[in-house]
N, C-alpha and C. Protein backbone atom coordinates (compact mmCIF):
# COMPACT_ATOMS: atom_id res chain seq x y z
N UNK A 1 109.37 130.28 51.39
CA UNK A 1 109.45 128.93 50.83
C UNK A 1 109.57 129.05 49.32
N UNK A 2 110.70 128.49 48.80
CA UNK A 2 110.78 128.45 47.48
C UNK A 2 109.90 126.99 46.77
N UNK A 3 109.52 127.13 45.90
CA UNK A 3 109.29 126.20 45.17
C UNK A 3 109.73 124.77 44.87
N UNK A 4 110.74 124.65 45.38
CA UNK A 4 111.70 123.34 45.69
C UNK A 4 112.04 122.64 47.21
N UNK A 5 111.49 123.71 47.98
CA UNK A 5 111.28 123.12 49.64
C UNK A 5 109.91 122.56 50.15
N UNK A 6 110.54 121.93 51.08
CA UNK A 6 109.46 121.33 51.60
C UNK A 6 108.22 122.19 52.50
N UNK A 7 106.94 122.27 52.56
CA UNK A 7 105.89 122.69 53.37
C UNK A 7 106.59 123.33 54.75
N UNK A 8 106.52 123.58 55.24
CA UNK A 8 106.82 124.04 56.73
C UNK A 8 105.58 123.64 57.49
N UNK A 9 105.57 123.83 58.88
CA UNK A 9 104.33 123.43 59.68
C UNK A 9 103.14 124.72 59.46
N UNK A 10 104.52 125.86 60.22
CA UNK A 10 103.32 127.14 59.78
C UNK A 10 102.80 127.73 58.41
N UNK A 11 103.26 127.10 57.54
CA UNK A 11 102.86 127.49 56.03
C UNK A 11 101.37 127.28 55.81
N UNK A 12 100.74 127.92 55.22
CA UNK A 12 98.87 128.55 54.80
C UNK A 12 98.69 127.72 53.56
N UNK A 13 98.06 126.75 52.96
CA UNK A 13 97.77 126.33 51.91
C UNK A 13 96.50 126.87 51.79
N UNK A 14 95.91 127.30 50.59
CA UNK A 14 94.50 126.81 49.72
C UNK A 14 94.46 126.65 48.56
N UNK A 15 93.72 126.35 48.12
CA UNK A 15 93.25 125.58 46.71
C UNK A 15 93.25 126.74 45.73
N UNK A 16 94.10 126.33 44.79
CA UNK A 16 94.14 127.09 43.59
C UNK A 16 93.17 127.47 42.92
N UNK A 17 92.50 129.19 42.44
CA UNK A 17 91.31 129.19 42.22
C UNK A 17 91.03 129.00 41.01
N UNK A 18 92.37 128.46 40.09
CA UNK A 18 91.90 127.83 38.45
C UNK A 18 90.95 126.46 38.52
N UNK A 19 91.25 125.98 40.21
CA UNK A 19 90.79 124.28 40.19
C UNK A 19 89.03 124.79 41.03
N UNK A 20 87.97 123.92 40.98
CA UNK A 20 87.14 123.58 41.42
C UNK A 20 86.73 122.08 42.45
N UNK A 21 87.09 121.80 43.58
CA UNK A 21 87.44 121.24 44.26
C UNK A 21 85.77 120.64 44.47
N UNK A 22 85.09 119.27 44.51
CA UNK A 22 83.86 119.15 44.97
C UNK A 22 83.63 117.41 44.82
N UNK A 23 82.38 116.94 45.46
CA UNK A 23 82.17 115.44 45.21
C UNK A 23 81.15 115.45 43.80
N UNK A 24 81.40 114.79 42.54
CA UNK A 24 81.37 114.18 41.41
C UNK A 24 80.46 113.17 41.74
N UNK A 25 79.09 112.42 41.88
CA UNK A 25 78.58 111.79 41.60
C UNK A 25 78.89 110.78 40.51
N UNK A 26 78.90 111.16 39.75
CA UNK A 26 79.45 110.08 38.39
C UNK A 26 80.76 109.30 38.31
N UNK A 27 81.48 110.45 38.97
CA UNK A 27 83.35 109.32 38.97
C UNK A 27 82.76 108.92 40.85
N UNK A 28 82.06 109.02 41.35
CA UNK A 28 81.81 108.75 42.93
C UNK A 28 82.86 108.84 43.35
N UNK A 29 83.30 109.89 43.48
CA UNK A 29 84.55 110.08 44.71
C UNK A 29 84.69 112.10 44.25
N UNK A 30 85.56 112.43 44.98
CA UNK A 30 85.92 113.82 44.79
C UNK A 30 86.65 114.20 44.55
N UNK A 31 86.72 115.50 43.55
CA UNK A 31 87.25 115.69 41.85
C UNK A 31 88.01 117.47 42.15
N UNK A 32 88.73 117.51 41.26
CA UNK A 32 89.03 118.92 41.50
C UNK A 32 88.36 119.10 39.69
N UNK A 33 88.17 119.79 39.53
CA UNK A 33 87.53 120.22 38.17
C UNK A 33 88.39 121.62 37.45
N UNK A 34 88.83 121.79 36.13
CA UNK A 34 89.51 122.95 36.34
C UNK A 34 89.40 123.19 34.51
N UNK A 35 89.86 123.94 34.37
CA UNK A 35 89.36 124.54 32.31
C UNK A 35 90.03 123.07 31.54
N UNK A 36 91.03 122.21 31.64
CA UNK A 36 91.61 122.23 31.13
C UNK A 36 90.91 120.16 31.23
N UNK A 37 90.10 120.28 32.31
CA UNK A 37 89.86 119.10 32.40
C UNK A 37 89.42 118.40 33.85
N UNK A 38 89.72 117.22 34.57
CA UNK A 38 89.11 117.19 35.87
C UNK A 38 90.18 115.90 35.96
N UNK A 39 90.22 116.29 37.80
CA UNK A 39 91.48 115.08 37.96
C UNK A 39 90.52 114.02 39.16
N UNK A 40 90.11 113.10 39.26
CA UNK A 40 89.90 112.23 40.19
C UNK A 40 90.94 111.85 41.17
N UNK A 41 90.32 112.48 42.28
CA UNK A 41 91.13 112.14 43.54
C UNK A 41 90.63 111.11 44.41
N UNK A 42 91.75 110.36 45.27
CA UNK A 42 91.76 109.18 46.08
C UNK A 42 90.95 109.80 47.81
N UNK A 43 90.66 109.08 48.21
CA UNK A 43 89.80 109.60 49.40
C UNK A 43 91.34 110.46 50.20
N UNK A 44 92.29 109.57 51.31
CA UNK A 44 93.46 110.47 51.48
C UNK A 44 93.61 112.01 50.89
N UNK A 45 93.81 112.21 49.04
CA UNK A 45 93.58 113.12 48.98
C UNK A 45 92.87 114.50 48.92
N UNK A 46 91.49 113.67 48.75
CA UNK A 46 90.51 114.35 49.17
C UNK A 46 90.53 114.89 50.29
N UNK A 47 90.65 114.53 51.04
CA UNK A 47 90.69 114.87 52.81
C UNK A 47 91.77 115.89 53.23
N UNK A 48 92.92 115.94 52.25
CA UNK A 48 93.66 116.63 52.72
C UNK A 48 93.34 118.04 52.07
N UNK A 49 93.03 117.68 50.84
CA UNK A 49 92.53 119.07 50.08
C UNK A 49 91.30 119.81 50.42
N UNK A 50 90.25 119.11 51.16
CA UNK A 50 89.13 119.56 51.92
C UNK A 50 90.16 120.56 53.28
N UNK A 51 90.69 120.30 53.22
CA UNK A 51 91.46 120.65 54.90
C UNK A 51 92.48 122.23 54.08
N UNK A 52 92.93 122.38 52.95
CA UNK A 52 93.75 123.29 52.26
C UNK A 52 92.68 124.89 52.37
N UNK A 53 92.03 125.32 53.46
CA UNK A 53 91.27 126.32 53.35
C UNK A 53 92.00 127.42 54.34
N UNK A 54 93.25 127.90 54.10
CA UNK A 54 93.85 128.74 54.99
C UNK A 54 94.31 128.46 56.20
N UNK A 55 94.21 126.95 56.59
CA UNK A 55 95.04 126.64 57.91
C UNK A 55 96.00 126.30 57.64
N UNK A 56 97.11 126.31 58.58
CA UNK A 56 98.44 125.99 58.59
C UNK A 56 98.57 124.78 58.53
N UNK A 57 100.01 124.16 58.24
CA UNK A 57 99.93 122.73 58.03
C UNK A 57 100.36 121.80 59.24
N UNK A 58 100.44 122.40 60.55
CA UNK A 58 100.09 121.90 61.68
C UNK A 58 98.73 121.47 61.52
N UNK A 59 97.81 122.42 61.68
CA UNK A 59 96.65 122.28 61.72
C UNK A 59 95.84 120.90 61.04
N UNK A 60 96.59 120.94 59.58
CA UNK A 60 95.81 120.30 59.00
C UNK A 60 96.20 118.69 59.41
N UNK A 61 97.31 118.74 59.72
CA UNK A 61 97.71 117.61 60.50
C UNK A 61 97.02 116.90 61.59
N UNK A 62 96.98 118.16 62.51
CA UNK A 62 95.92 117.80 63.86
C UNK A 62 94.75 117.19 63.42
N UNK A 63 94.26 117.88 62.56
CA UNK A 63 93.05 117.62 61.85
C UNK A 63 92.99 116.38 61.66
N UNK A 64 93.75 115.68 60.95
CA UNK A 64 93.48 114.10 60.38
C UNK A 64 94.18 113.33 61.26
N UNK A 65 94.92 113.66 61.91
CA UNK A 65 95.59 112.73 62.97
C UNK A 65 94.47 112.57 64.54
N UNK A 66 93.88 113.35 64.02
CA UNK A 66 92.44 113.01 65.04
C UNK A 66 91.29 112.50 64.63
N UNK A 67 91.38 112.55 63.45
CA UNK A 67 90.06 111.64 62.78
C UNK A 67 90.84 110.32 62.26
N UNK A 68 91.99 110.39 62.50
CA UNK A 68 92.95 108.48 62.29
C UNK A 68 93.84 108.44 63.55
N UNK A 69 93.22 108.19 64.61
CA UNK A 69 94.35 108.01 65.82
C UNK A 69 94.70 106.68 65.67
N UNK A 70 96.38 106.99 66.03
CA UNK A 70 97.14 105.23 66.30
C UNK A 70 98.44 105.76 65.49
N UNK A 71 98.46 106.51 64.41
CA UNK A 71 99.53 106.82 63.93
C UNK A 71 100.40 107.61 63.17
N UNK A 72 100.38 108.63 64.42
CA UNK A 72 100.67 110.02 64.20
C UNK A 72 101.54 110.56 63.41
N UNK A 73 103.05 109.90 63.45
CA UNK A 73 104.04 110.05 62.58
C UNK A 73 103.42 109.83 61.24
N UNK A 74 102.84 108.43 60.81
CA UNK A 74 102.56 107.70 59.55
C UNK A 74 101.33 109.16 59.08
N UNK A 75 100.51 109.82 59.62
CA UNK A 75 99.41 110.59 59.31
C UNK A 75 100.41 111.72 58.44
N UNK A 76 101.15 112.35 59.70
CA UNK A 76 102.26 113.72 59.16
C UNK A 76 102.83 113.84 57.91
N UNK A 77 103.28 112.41 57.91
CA UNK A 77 104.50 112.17 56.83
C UNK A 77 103.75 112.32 55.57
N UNK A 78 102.49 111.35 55.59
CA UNK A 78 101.62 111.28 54.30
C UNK A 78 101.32 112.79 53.80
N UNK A 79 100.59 113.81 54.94
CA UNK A 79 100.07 115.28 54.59
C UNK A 79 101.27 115.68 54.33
N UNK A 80 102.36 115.90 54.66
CA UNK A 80 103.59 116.51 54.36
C UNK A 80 104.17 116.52 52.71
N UNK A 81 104.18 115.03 52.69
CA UNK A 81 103.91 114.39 51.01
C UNK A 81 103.02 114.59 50.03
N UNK A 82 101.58 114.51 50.42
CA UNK A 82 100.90 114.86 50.04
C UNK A 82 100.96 116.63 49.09
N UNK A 83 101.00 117.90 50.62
CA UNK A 83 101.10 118.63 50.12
C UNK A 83 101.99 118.96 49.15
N UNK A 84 103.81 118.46 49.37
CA UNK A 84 104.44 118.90 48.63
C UNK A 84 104.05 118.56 46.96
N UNK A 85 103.57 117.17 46.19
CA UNK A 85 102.58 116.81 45.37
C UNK A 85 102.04 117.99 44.98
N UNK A 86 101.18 117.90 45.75
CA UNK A 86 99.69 119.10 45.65
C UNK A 86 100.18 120.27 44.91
N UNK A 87 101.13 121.08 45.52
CA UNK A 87 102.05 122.29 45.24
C UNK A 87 102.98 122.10 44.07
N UNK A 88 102.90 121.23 43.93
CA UNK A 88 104.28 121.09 42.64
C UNK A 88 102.88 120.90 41.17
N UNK A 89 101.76 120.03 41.70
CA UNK A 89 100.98 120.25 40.50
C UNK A 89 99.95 121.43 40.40
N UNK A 90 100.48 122.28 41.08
CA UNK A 90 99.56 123.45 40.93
C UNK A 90 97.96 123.90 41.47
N UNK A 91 97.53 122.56 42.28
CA UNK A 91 96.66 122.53 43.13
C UNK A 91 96.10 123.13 43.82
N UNK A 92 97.19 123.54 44.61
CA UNK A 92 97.33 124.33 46.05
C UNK A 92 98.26 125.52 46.24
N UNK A 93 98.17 126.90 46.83
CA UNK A 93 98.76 127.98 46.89
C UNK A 93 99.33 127.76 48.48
N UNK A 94 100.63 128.44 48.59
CA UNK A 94 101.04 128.67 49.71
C UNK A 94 100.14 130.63 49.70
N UNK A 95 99.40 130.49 50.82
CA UNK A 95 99.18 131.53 51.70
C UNK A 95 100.02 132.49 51.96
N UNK A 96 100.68 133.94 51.77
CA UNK A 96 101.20 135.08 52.18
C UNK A 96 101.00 134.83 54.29
C-alpha cells in the first residue's frame, strides 16, 4: 500500500508511537497526546483508534459494526474513511 491508496481489509494498523492515545479528563473526551501538542478526538474517532492495535481492518470493522448493528455498509464506509484520515495525518502505521 502506497501512501495514496486506500486501507485494504487485510491491512494491520496501530498507533503511531510519537502519539499517546488515552481519555483526558479535562478536554472529557479522548486525546491522542504527542511532543508537539494534543489533538481532541470525537467519540467515532476514538473508537476507531482504540480498535488500531494490530488488527486488520476487517476486524476492526466487525468490531464496531457489532457494537452499532442496523448499518453495516454506513459503519465500513466511516472506518474506511476514517482510517485513510488517520494515515495521512500520521496517527496510525500500516503494520508489515
Amino acid at each position: 500500500m502506497n501512501e495514496t491508496s486506500l486501507p485494504m481489509a487485510e491491512d494491520r494498523f496501530s498507533l503511531n508511537p510519537m502519539y499517546l492515545f488515552r481519555w483526558e479528563p479535562t478536554q472529557d473526551a479522548h486525546v491522542l497526546l504527542y511532543p508537539e501538542g494534543i489533538v481532541k478526538l470525537n467519540q467515532t474517532a476514538a473508537e476507531i483508534i482504540e480498535h488500531c492495535d494490530g488488527r486488520n481492518v476487517a476486524g476492526i470493522v466487525a468490531a464496531l459494526q457489532a457494537r452499532y448493528p442496523g448499518d453495516d455498509e454506513r459503519v465500513a464506509a466511516g472506518v474506511y474513511k476514517f482510517l485513510e484520515v488517520f494515515r495521512a495525518k500520521g496517527w496510525i502505521r500500516r503494520q508489515a
